[in-house]
C-alpha atoms as a PDB file:
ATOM      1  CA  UNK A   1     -22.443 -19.410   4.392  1.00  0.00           C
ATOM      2  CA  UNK A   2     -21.340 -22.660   5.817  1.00  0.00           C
ATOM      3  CA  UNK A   3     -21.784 -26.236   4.052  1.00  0.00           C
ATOM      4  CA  UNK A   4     -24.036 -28.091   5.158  1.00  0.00           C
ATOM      5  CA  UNK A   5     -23.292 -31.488   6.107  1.00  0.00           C
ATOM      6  CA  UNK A   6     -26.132 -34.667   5.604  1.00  0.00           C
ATOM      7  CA  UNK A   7     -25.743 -37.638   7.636  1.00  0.00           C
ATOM      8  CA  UNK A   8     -27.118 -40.673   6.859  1.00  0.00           C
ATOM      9  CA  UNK A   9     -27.882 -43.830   9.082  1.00  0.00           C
ATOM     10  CA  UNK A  10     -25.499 -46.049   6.810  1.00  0.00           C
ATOM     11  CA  UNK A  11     -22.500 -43.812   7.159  1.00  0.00           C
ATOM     12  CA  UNK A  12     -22.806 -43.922  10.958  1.00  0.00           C
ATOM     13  CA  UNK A  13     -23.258 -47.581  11.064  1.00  0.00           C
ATOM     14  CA  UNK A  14     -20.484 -48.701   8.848  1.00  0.00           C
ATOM     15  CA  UNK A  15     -16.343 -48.137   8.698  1.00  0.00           C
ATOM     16  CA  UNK A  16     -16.737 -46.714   5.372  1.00  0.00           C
ATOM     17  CA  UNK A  17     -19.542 -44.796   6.060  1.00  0.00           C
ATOM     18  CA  UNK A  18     -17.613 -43.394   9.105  1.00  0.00           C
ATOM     19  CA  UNK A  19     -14.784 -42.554   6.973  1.00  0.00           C
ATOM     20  CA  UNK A  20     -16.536 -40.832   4.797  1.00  0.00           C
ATOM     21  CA  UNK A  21     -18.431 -38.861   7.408  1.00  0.00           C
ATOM     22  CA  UNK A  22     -15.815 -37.558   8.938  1.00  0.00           C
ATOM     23  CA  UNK A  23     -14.066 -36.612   5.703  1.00  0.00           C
ATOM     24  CA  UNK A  24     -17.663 -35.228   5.003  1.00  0.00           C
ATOM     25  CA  UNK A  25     -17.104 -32.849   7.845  1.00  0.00           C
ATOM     26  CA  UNK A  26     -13.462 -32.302   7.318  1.00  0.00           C
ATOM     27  CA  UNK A  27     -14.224 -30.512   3.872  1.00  0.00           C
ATOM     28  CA  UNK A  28     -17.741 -28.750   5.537  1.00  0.00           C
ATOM     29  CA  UNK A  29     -15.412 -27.125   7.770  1.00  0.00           C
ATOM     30  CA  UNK A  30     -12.747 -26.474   5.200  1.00  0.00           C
ATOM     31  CA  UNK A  31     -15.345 -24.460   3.332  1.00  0.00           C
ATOM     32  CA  UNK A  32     -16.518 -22.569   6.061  1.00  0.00           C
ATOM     33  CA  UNK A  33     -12.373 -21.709   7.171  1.00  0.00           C
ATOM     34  CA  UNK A  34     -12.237 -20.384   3.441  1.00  0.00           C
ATOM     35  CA  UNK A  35     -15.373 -18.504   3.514  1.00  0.00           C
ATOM     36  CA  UNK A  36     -14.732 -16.578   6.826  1.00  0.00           C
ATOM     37  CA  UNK A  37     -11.362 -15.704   5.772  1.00  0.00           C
ATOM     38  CA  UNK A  38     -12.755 -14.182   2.842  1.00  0.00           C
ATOM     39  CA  UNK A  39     -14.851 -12.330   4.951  1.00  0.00           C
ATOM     40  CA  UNK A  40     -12.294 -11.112   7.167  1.00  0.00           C
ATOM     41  CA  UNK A  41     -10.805  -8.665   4.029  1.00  0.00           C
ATOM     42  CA  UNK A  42      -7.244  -7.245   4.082  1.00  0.00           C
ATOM     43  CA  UNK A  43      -5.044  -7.285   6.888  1.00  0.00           C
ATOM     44  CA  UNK A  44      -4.005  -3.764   7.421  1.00  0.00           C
ATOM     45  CA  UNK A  45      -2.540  -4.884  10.878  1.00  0.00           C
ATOM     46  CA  UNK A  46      -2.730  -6.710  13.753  1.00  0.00           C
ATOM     47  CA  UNK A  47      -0.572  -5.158  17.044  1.00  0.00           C
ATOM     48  CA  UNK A  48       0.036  -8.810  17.892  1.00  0.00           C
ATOM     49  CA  UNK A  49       1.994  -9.277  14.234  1.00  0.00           C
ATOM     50  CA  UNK A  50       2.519  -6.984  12.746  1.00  0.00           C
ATOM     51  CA  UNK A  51       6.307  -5.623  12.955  1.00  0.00           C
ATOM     52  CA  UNK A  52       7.428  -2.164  12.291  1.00  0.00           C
ATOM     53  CA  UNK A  53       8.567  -1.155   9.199  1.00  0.00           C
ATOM     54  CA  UNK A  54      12.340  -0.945   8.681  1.00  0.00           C
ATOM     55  CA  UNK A  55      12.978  -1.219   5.079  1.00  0.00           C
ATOM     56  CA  UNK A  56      16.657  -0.844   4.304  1.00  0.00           C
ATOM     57  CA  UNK A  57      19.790  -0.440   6.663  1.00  0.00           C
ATOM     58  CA  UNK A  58      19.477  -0.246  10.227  1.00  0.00           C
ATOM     59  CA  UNK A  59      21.386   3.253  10.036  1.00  0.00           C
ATOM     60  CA  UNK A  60      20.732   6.148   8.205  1.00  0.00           C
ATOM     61  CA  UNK A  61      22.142   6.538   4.703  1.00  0.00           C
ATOM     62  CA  UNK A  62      24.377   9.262   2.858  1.00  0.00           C
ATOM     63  CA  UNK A  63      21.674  10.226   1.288  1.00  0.00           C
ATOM     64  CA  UNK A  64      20.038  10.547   4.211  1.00  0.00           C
ATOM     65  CA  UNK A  65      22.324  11.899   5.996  1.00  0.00           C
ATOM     66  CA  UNK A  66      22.521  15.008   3.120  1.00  0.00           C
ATOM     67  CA  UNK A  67      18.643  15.508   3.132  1.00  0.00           C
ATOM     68  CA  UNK A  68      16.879  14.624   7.238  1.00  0.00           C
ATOM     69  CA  UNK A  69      19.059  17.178   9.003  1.00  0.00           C
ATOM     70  CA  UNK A  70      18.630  20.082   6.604  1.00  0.00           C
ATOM     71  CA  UNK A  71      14.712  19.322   6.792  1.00  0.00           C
ATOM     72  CA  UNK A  72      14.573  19.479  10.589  1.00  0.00           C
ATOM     73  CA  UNK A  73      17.403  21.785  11.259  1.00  0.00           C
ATOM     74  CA  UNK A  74      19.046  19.050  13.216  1.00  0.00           C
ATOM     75  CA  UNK A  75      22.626  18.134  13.431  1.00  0.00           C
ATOM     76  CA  UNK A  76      24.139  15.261  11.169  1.00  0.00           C
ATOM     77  CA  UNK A  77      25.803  13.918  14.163  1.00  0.00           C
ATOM     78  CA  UNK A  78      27.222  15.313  17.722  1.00  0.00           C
ATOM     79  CA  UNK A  79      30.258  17.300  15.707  1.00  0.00           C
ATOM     80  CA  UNK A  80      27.681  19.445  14.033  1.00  0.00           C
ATOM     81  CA  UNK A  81      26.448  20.971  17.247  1.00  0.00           C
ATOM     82  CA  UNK A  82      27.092  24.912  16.805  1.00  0.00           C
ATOM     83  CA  UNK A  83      25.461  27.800  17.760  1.00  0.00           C
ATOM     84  CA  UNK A  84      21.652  27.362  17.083  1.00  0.00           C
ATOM     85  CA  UNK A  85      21.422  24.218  16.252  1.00  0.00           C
ATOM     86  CA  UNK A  86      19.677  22.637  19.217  1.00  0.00           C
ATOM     87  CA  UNK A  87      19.637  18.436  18.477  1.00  0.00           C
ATOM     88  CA  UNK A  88      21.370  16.093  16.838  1.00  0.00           C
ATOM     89  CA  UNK A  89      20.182  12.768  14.618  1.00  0.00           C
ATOM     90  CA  UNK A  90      20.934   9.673  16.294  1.00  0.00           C
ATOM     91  CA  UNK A  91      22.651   7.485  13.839  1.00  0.00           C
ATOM     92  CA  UNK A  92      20.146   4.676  13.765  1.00  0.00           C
ATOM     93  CA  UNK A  93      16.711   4.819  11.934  1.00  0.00           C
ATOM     94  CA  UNK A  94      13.665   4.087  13.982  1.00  0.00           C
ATOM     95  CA  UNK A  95      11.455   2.922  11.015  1.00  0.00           C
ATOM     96  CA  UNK A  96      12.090   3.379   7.285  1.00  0.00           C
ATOM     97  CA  UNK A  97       9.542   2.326   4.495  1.00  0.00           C
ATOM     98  CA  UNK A  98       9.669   2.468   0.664  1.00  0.00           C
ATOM     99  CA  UNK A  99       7.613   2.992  -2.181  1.00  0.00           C
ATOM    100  CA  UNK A 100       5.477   5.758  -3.881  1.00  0.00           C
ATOM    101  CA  UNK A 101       3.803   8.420  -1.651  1.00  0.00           C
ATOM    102  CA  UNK A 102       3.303  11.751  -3.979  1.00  0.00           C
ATOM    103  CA  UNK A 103       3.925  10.302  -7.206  1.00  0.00           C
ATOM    104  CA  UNK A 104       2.788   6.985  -9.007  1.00  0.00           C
ATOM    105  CA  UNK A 105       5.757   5.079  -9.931  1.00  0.00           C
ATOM    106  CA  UNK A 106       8.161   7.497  -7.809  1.00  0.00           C
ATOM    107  CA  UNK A 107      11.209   5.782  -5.472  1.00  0.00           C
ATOM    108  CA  UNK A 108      10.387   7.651  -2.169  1.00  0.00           C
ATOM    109  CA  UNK A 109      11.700   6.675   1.416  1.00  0.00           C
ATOM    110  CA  UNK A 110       9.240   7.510   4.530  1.00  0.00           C
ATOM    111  CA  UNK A 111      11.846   7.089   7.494  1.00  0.00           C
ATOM    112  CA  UNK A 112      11.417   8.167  10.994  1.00  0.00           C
ATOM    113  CA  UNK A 113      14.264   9.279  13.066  1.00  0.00           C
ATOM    114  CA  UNK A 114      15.358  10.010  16.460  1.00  0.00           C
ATOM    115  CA  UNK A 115      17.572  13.151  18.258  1.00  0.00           C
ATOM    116  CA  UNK A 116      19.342  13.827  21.096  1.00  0.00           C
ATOM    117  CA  UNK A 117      20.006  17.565  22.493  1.00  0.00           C
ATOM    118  CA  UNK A 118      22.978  19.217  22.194  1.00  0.00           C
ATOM    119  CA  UNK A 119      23.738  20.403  25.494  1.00  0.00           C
ATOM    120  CA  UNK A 120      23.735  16.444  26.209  1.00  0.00           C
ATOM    121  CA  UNK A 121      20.551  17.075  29.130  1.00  0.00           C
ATOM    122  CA  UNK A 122      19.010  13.671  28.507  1.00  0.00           C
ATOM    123  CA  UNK A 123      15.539  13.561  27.106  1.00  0.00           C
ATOM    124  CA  UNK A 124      13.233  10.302  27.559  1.00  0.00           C
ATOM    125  CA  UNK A 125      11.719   9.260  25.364  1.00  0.00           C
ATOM    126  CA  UNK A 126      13.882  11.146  23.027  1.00  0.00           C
ATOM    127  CA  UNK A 127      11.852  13.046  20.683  1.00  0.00           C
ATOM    128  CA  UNK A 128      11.892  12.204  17.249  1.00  0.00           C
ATOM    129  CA  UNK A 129      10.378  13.076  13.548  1.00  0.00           C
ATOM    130  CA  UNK A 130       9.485  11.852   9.901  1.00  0.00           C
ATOM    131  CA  UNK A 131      10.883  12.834   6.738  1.00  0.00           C
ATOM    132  CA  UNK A 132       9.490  11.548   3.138  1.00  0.00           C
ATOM    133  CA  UNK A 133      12.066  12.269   0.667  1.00  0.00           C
ATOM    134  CA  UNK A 134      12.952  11.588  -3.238  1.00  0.00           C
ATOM    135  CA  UNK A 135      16.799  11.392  -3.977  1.00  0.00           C
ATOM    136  CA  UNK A 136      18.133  14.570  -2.424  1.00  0.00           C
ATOM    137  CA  UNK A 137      14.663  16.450  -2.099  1.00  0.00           C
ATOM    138  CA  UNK A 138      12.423  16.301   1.651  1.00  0.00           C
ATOM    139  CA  UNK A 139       9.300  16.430   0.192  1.00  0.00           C
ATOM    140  CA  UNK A 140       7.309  16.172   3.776  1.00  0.00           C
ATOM    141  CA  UNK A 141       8.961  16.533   7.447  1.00  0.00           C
ATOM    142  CA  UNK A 142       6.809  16.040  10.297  1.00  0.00           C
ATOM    143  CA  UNK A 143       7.734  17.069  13.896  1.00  0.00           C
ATOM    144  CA  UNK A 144       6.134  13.528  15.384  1.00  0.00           C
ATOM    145  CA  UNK A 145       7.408  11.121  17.313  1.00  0.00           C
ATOM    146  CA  UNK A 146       6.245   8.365  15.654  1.00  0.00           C
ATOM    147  CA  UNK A 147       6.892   5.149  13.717  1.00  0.00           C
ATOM    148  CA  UNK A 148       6.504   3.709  10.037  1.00  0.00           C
ATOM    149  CA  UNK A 149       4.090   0.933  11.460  1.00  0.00           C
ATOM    150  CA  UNK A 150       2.229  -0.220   7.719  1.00  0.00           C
ATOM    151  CA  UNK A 151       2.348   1.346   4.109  1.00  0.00           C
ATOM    152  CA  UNK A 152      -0.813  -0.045   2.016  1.00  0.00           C
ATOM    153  CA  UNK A 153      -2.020   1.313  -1.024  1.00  0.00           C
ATOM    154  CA  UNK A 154      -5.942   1.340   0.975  1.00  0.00           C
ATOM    155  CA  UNK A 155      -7.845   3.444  -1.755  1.00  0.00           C
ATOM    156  CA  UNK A 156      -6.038   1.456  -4.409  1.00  0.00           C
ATOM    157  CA  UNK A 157      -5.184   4.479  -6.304  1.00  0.00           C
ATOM    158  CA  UNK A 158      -1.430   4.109  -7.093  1.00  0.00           C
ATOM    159  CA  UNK A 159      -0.485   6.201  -3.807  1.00  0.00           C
ATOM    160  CA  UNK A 160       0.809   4.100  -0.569  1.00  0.00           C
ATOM    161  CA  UNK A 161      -0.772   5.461   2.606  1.00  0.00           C
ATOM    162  CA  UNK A 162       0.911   4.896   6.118  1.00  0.00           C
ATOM    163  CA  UNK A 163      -0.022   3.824   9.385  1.00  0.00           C
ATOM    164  CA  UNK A 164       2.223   5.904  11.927  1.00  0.00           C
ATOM    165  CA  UNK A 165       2.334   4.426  15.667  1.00  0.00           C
ATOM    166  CA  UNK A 166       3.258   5.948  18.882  1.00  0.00           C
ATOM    167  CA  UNK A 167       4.340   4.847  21.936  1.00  0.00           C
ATOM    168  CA  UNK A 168       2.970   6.505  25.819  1.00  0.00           C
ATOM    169  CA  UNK A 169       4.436   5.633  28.662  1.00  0.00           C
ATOM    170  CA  UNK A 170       3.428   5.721  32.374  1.00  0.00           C
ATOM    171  CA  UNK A 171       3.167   4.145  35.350  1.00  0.00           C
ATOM    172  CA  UNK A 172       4.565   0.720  34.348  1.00  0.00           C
ATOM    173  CA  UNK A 173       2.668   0.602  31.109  1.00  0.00           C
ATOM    174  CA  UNK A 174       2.497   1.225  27.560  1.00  0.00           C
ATOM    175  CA  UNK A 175       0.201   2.393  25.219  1.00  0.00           C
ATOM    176  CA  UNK A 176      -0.108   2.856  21.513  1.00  0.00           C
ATOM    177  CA  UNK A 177      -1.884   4.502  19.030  1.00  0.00           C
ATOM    178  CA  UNK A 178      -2.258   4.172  15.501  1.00  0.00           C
ATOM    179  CA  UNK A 179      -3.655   6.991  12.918  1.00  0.00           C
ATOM    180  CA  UNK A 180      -3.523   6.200   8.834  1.00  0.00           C
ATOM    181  CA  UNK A 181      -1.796   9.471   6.694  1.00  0.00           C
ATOM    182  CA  UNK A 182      -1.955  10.046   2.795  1.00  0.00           C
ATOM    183  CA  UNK A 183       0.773  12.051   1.608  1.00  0.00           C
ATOM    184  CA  UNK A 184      -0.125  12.715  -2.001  1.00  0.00           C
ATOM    185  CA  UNK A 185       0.583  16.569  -3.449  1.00  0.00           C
ATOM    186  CA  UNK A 186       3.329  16.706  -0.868  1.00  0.00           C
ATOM    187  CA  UNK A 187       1.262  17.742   1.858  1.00  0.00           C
ATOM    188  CA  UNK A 188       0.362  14.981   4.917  1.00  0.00           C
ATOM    189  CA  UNK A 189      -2.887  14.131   5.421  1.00  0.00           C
ATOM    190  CA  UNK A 190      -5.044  12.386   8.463  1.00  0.00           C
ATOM    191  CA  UNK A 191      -7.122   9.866   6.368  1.00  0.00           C
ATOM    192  CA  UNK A 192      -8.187   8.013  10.012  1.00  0.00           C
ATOM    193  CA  UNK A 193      -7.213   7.891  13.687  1.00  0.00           C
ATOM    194  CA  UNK A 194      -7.662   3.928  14.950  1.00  0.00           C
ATOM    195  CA  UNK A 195      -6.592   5.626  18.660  1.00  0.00           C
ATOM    196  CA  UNK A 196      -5.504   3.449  21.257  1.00  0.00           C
ATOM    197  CA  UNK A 197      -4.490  -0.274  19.521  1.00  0.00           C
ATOM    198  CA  UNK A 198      -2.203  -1.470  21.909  1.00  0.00           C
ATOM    199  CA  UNK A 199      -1.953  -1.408  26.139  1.00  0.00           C
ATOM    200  CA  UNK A 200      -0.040  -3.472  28.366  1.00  0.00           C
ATOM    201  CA  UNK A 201      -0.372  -3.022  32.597  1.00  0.00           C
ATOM    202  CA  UNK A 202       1.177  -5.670  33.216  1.00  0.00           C
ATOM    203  CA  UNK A 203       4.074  -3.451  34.888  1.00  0.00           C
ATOM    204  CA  UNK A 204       1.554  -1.503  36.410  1.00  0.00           C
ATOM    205  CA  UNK A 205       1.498  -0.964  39.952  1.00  0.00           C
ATOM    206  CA  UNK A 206      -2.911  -0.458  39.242  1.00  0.00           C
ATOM    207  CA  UNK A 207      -4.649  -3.910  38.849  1.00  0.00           C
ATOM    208  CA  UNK A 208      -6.487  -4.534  35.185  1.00  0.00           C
ATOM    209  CA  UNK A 209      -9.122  -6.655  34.668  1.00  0.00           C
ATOM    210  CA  UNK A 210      -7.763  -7.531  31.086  1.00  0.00           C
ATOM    211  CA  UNK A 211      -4.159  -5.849  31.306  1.00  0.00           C
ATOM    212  CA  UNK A 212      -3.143  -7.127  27.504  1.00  0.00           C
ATOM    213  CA  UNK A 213      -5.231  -5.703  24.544  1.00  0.00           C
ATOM    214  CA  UNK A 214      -4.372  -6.436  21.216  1.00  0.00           C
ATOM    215  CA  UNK A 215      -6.286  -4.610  17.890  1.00  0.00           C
ATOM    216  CA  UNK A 216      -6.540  -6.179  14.398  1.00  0.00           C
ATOM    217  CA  UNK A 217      -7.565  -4.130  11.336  1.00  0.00           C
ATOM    218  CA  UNK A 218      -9.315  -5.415   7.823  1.00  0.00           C
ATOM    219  CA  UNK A 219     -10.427  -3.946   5.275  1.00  0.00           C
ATOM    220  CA  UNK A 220     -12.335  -4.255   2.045  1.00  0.00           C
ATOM    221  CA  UNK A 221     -10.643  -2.232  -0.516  1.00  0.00           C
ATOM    222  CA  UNK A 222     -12.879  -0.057  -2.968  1.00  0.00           C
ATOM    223  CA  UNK A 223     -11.101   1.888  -6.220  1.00  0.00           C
ATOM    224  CA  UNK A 224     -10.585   5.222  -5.147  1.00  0.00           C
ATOM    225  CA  UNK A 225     -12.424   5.406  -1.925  1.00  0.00           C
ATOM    226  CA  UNK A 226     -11.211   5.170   1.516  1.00  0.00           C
ATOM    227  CA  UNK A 227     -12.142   1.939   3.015  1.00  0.00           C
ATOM    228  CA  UNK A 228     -14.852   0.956   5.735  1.00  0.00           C
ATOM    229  CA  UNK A 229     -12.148  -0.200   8.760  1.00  0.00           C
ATOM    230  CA  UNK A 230     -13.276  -3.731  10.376  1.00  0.00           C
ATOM    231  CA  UNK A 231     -11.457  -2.417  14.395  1.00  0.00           C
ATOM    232  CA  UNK A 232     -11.741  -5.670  16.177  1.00  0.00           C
ATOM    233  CA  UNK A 233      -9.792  -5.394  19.493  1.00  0.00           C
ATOM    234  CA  UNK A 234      -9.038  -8.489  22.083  1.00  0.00           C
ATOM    235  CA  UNK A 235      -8.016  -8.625  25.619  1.00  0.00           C
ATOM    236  CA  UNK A 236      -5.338 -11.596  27.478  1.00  0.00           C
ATOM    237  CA  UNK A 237      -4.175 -11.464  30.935  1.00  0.00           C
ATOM    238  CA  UNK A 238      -0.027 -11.363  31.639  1.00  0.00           C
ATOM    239  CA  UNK A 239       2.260 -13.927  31.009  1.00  0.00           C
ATOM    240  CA  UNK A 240       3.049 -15.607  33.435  1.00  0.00           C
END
């Protein structure tokens, strides 16, 4: 609820009463800033924002390095290509977050990776997957081409959750959806599917109304529950 702001006929008639009018409405509106943002909860994300995750080096780690490609059956690197083995990891990491997944208190690495085929026949986008791992134990792989987008603790019950994003592309344009996995007991989990947060037509040969949309999340967090989600999405035309 807004403050409410009384005007009297001496504060609009003198300098000090003007002064302290508008300082009057100054705070009012102060108060009402502070009480909307309040109601506005946690940010889980906002397209507009909110950057990737990439905890950590750019490029994948030894340890890394000893756990991904035995959990996908991938190559380490082009030299690895053999008989059978059908991709290889690109060196760099597409997202990487850290923090406790399974475990409370555990030191556990969500990263998401990219690979490239063997017999070097080009592949676009190239197709990618996730690994969650502890030391030099995959405790989850996931054949997805996704990214790390947010890790939030959302049920508040000592277990980070993640928002994975993709990308779709088409056209001229790009799209991008957003679903929220739990990961505890080892096993991934779809908590919620936000579905399409993102567009942009801009390179689109088809014209759009509102080519730019933009989605922001919020949340209220309740002790071992999964949040009500606060989807607010917003349009803008192309820059210019």
């Amino acid at each position: 609820m807004g403050a409410a702001v009384i005007v009297t006929d001496d504060m609009r008639s003198s300098p000090a009463g003007s002064c302290a009018l508008r300082l009057a409405v100054a705070f009012a509106c102060l108060v009402a800033s502070s009480a909307h943002a309040e109601d506005q909860g946690v940010l889980l994300f906002d397209t507009e924002m909110t950057p990737i995750a990439r905890q950590g080096q750019s490029g994948l780690s030894e340890a890394e390095l000893a756990v991904v490609p035995a959990a996908l059956g991938v190559g380490a690197s082009r030299e690895d290509c053999v008989a059978g083995v059908v991709h290889w990891l690109t060196p760099t990491v597409a997202s990487r977050a850290l923090g406790s997944f399974t475990r409370d208190g555990a030191e556990q690495a969500l990263v998401s990776v990219r690979f490239r085929r063997c017999d070097d026949v080009e592949e676009s986008p190239l197709p990618g997957a996730l690994v969650l791992y502890e030391g030099s134990e995959a405790l989850v792989s996931m054949r997805r081409r996704a990214n790390v987008y947010v890790v939030q603790d959302v049920d508040l019950d000592g277990l980070l959750e993640a928002v994975l994003i993709t990308d779709e592309f088409g056209q001229g344009s790009v799209q991008r959806y957003a679903s929220l996995w739990a990961f505890g007991g080892g096993e991934p989990r779809l908590v919620y599917d936000f579905g399409e947060v993102f567009a942009d037509y801009c390179g689109s040969y088809l014209a759009h109304d509102d080519p730019i949309t933009h989605t922001r999340v919020t949340y209220e967090p309740v002790p071992g529950e999964l949040p009500r989600f606060e989807v607010v999405s917003r349009t803008s035309p192309c820059r210019q």
